[in-house]
PDB file of N, CA and C in Angstrom:
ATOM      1  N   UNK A   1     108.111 104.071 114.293  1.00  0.00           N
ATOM      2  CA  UNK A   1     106.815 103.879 113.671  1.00  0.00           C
ATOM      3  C   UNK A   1     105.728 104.512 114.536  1.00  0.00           C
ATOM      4  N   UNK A   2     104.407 105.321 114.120  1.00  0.00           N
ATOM      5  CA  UNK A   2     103.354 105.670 114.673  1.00  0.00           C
ATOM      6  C   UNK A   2     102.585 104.412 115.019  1.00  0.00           C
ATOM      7  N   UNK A   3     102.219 104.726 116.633  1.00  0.00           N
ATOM      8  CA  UNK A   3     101.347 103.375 116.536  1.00  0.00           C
ATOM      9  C   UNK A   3     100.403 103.369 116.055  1.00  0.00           C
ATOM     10  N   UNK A   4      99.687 102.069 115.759  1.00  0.00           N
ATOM     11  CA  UNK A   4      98.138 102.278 114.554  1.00  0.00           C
ATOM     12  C   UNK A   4      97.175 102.807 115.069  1.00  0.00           C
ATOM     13  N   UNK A   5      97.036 102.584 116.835  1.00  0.00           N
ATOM     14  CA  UNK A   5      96.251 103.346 117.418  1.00  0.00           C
ATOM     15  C   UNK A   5      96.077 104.954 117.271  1.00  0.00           C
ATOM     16  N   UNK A   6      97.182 105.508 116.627  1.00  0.00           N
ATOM     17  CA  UNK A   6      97.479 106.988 117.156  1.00  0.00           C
ATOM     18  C   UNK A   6      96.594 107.546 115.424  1.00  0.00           C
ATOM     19  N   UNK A   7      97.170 107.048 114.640  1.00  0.00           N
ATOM     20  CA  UNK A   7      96.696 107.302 112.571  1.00  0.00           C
ATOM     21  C   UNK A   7      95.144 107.544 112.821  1.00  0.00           C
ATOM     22  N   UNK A   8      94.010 106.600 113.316  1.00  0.00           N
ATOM     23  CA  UNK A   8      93.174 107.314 113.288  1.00  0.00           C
ATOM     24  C   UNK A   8      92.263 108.496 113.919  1.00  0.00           C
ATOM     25  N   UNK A   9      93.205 108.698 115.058  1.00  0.00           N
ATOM     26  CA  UNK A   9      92.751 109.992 116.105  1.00  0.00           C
ATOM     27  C   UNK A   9      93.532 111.147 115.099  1.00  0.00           C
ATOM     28  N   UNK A  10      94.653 110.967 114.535  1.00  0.00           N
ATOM     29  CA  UNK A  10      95.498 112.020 114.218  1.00  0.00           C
ATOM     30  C   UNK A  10      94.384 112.569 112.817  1.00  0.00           C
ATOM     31  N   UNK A  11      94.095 111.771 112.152  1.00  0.00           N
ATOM     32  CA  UNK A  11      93.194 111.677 110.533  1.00  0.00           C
ATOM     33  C   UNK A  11      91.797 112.510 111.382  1.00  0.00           C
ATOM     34  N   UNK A  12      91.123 112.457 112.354  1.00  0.00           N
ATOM     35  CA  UNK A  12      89.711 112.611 112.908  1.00  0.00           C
ATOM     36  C   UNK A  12      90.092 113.961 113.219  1.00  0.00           C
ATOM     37  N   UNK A  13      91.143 114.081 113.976  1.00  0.00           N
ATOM     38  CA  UNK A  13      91.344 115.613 113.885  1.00  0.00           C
ATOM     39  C   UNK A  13      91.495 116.402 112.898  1.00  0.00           C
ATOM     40  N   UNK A  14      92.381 115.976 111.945  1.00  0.00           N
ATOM     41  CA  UNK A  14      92.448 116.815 110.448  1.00  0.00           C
ATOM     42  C   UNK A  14      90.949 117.202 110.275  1.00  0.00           C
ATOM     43  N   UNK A  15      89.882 116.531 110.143  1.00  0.00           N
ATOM     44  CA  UNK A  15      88.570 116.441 109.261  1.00  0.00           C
ATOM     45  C   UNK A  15      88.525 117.111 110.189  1.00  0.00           C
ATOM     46  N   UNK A  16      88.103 117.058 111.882  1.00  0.00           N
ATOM     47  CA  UNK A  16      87.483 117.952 112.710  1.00  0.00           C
ATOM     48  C   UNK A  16      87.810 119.359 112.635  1.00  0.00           C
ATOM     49  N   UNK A  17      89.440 119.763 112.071  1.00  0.00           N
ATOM     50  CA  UNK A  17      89.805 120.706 112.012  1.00  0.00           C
ATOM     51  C   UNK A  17      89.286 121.394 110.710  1.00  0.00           C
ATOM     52  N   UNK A  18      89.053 120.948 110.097  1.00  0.00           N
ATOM     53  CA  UNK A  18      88.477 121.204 108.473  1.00  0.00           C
ATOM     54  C   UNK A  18      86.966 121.804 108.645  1.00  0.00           C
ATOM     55  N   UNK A  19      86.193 120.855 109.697  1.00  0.00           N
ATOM     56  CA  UNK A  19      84.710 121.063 109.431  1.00  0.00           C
ATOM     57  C   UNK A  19      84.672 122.650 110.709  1.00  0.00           C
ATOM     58  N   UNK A  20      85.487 122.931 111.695  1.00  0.00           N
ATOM     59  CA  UNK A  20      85.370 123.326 112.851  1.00  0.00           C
ATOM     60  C   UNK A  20      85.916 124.849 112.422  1.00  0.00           C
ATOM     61  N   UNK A  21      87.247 124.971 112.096  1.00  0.00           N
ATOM     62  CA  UNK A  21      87.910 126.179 111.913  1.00  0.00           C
ATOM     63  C   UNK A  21      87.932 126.733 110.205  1.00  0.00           C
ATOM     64  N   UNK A  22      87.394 125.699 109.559  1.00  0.00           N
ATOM     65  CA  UNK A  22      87.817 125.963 107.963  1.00  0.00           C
ATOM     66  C   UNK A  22      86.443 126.171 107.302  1.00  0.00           C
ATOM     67  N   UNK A  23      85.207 125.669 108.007  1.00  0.00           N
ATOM     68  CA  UNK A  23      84.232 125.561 107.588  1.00  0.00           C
ATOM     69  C   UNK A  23      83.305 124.499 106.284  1.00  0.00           C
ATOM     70  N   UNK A  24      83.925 123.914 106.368  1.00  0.00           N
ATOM     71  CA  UNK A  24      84.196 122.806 105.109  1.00  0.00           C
ATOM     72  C   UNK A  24      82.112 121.838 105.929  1.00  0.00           C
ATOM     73  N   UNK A  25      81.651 121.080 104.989  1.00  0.00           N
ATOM     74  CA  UNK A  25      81.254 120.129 105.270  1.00  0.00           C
ATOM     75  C   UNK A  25      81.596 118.807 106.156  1.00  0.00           C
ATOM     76  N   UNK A  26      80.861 117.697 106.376  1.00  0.00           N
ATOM     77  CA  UNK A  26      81.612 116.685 107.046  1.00  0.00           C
ATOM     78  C   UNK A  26      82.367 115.613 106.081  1.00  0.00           C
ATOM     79  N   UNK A  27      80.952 115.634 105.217  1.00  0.00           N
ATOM     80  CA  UNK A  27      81.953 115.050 104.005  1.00  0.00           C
ATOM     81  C   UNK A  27      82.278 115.561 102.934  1.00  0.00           C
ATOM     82  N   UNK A  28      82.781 116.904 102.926  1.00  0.00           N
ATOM     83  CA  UNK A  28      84.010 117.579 102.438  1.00  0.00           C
ATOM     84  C   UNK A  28      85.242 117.137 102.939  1.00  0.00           C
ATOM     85  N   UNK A  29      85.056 117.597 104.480  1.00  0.00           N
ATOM     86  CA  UNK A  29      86.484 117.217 105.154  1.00  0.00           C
ATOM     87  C   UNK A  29      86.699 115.982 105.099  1.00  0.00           C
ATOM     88  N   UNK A  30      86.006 114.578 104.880  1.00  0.00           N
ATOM     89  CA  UNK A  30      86.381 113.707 105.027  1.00  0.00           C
ATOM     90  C   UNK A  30      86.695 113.018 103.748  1.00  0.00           C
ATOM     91  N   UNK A  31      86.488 113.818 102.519  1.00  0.00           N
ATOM     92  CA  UNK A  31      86.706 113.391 101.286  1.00  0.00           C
ATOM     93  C   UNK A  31      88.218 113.867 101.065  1.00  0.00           C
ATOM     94  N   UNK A  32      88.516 114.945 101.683  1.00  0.00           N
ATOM     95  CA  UNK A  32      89.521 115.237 101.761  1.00  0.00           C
ATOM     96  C   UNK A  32      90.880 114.767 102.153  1.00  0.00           C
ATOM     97  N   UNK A  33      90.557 114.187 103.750  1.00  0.00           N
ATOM     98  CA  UNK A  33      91.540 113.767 104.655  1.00  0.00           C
ATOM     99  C   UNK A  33      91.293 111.741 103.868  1.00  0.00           C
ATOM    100  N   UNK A  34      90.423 111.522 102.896  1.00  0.00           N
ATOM    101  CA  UNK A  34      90.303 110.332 102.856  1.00  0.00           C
ATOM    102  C   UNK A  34      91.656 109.855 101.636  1.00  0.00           C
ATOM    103  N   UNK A  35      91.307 111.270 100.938  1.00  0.00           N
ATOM    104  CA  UNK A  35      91.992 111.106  99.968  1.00  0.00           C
ATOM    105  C   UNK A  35      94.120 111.262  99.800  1.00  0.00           C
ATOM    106  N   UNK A  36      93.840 112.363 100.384  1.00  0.00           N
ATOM    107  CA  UNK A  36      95.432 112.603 101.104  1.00  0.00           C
ATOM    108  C   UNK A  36      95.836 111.007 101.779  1.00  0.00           C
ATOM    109  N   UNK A  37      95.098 110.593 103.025  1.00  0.00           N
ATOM    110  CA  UNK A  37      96.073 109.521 103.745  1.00  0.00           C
ATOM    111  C   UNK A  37      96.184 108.141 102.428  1.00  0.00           C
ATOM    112  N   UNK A  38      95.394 108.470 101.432  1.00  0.00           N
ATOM    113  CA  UNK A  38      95.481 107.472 100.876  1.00  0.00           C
ATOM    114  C   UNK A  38      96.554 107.111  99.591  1.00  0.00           C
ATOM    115  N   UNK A  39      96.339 108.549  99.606  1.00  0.00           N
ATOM    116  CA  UNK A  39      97.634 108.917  98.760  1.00  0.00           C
ATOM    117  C   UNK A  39      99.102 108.911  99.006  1.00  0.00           C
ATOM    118  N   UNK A  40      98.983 109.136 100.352  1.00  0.00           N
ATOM    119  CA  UNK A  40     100.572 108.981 101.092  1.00  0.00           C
ATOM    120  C   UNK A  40     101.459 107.628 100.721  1.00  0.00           C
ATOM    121  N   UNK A  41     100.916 106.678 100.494  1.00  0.00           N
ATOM    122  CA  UNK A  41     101.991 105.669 100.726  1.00  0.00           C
ATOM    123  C   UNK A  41     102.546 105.757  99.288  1.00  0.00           C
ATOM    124  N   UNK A  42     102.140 105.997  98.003  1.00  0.00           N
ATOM    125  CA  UNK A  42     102.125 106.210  96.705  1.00  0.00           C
ATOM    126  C   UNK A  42     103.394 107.017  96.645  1.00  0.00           C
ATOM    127  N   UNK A  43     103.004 108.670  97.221  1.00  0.00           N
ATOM    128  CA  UNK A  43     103.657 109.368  97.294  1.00  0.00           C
ATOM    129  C   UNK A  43     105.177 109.182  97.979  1.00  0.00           C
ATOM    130  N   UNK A  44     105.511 108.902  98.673  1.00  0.00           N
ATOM    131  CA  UNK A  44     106.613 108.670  99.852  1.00  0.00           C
ATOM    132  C   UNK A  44     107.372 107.585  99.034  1.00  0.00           C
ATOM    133  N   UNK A  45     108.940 107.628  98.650  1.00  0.00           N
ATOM    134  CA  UNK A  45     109.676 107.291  98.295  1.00  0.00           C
ATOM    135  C   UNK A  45     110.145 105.539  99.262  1.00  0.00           C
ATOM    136  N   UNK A  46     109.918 104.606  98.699  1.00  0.00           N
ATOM    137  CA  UNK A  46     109.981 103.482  99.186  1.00  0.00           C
ATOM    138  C   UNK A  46     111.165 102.772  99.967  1.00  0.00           C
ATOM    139  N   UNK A  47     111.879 103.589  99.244  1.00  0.00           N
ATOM    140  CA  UNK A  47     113.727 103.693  99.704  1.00  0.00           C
ATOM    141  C   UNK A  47     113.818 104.127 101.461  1.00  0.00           C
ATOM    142  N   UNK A  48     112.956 104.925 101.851  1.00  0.00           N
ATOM    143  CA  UNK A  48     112.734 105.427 102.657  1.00  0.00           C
ATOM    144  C   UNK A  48     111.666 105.144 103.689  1.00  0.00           C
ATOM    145  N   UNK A  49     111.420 104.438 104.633  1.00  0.00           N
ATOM    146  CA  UNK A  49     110.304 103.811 105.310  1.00  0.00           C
ATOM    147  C   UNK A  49     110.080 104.711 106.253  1.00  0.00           C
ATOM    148  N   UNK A  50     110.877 104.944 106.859  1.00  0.00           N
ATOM    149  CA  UNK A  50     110.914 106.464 108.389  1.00  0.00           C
ATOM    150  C   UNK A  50     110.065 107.674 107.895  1.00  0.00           C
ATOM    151  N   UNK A  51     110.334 107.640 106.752  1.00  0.00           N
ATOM    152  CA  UNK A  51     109.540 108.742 106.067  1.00  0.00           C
ATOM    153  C   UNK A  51     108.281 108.417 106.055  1.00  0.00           C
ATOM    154  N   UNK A  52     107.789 107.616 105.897  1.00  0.00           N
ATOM    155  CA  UNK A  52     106.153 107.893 106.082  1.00  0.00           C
ATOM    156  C   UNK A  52     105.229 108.088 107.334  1.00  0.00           C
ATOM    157  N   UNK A  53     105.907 108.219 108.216  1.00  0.00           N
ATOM    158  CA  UNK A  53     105.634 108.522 109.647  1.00  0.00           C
ATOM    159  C   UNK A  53     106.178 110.156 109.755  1.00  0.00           C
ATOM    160  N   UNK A  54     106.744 110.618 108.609  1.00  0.00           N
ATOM    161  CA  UNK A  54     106.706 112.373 109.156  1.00  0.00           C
ATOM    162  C   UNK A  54     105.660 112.593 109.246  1.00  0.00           C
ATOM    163  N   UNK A  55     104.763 112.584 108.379  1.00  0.00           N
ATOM    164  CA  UNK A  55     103.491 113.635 108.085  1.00  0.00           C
ATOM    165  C   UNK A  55     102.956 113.719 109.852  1.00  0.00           C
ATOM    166  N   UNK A  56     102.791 112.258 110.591  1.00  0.00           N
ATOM    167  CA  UNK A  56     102.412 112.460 111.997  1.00  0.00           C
ATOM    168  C   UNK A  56     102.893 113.245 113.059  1.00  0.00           C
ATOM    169  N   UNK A  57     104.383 114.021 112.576  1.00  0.00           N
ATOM    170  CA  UNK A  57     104.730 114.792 113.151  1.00  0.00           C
ATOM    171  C   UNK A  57     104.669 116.410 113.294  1.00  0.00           C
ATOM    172  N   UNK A  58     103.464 116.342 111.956  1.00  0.00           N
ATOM    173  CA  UNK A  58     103.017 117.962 111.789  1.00  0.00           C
ATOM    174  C   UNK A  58     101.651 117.978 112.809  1.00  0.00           C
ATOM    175  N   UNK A  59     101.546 119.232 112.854  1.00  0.00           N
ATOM    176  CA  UNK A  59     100.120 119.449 114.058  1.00  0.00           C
ATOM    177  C   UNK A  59      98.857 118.917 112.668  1.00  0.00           C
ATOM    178  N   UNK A  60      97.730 118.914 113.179  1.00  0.00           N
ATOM    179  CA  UNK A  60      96.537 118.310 112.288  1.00  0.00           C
ATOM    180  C   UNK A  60      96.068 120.034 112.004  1.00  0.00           C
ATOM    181  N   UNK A  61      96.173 120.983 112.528  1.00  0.00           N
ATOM    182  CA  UNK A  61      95.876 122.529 112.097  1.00  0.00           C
ATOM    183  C   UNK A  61      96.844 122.363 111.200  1.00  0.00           C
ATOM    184  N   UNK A  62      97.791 122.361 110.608  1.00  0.00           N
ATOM    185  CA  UNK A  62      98.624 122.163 109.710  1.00  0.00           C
ATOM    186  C   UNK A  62      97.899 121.295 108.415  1.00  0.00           C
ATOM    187  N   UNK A  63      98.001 120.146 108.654  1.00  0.00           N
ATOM    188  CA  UNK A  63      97.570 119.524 107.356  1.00  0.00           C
ATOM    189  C   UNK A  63      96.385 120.201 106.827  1.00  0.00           C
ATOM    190  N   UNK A  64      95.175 120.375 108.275  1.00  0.00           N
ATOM    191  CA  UNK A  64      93.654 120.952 107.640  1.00  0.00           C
ATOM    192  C   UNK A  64      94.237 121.953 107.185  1.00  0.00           C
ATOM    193  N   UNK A  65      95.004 122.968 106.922  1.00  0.00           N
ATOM    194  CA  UNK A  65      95.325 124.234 106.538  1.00  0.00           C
ATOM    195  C   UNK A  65      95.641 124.274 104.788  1.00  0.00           C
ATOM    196  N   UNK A  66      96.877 122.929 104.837  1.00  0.00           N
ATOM    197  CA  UNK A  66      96.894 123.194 103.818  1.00  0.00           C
ATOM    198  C   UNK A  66      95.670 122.243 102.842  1.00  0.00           C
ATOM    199  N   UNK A  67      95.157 121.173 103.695  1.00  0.00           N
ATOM    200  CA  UNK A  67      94.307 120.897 102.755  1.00  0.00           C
ATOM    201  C   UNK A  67      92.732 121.703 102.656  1.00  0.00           C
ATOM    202  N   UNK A  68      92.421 122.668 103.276  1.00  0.00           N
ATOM    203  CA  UNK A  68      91.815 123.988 103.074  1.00  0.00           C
ATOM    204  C   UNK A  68      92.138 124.901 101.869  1.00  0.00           C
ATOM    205  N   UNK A  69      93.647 124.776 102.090  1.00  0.00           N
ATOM    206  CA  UNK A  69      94.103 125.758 101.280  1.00  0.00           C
ATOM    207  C   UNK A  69      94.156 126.833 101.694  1.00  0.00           C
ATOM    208  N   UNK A  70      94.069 126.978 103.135  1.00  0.00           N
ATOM    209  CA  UNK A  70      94.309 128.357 103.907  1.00  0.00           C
ATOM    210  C   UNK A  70      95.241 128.691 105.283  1.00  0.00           C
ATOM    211  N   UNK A  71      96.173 129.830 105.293  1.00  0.00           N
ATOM    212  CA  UNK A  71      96.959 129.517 105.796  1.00  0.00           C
ATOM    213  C   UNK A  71      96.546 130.492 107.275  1.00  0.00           C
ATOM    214  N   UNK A  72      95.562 129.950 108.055  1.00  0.00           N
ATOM    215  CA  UNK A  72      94.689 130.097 108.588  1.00  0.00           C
ATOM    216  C   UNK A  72      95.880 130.169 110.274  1.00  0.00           C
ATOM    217  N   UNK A  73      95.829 131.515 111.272  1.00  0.00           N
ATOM    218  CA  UNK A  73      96.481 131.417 111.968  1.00  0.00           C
ATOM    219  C   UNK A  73      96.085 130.679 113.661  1.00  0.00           C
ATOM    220  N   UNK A  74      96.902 129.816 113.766  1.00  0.00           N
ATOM    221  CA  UNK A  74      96.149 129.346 115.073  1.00  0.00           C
ATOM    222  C   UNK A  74      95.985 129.981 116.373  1.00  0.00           C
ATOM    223  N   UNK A  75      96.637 131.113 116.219  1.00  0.00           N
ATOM    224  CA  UNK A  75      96.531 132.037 117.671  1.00  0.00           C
ATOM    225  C   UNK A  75      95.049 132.167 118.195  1.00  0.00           C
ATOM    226  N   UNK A  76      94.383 132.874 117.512  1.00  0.00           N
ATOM    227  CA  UNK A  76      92.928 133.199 117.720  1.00  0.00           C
ATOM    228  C   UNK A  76      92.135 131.938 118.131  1.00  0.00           C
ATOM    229  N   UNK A  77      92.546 130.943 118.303  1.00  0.00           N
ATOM    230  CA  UNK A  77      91.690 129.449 118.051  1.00  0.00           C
ATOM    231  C   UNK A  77      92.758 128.422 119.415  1.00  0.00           C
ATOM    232  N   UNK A  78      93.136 129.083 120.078  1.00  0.00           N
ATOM    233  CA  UNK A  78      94.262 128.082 120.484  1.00  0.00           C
ATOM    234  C   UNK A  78      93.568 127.276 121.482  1.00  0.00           C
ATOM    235  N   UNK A  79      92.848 127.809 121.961  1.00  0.00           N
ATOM    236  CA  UNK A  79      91.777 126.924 123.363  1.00  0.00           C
ATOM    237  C   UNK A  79      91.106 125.987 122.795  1.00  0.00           C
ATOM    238  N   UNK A  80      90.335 126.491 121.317  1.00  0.00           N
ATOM    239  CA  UNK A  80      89.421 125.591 120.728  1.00  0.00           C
ATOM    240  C   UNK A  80      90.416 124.463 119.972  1.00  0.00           C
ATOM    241  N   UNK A  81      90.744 124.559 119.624  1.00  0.00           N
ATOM    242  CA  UNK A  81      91.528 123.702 118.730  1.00  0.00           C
ATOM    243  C   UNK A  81      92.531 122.734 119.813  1.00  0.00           C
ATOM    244  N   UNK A  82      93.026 122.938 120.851  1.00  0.00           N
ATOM    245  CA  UNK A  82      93.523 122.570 121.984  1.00  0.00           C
ATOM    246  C   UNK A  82      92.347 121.168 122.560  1.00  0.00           C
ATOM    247  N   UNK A  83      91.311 121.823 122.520  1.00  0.00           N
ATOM    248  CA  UNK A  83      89.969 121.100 122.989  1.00  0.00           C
ATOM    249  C   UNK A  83      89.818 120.331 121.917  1.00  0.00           C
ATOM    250  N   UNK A  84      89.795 120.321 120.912  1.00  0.00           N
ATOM    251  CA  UNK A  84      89.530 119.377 119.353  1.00  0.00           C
ATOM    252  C   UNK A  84      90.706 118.506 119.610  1.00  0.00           C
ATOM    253  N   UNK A  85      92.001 118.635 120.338  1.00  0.00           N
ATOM    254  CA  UNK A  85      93.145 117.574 120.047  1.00  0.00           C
ATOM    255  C   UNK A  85      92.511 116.392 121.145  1.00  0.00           C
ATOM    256  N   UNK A  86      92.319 117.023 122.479  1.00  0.00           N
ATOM    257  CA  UNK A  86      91.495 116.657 123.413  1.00  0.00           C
ATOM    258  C   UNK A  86      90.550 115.536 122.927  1.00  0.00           C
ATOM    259  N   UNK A  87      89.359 115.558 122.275  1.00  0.00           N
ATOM    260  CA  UNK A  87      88.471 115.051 122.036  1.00  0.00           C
ATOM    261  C   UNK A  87      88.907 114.169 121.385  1.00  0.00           C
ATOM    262  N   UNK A  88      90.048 113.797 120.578  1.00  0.00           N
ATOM    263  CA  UNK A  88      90.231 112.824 119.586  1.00  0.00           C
ATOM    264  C   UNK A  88      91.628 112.277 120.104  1.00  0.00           C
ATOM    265  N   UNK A  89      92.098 112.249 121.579  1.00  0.00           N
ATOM    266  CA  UNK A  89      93.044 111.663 122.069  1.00  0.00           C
ATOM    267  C   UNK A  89      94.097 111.747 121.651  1.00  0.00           C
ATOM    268  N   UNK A  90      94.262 113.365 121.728  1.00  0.00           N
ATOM    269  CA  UNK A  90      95.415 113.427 121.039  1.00  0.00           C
ATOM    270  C   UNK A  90      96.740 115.104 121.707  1.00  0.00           C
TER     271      UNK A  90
END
């Protein structure tokens, strides 16, 4: 299991990554990342509990990407975005 402590640093980065590298609003990105985590438990097959702790195992440039909708490369960004995991304890 993710600890509960870890869900909302991991969620703060998504949005940070959204508003920072994707260009999105604040509450764009956060309408966004509000709506996805909320959707997850819906989504995720009940049979299956381990499974809802993957998604925490993708990077948060990942999720903001696809919830951007852009498949946006992290090379060019690796210090900054390094520093954004930083800031949100992560």
């Amino acid at each position: 299991m993710v600890a509960a402590a870890v869900t909302p640093r991991f969620w703060a980065a998504v949005e940070d990554c959204l508003v920072t590298f994707h260009q999105l609003k604040r509450c764009e990105a956060a309408e966004k990342v509000t709506t996805l985590w909320r959707r997850l438990p819906t989504a995720l097959d009940d049979s299956q509990p381990a499974m809802s702790d993957m998604i925490y195992h993708a990077e948060p440039w990942q999720i903001a990407c696809n919830l951007a909708d852009s498949d946006l490369p992290v090379a060019g960004h690796q210090a900054a975005y390094r520093a954004l995991l930083v800031r949100n304890g992560l």
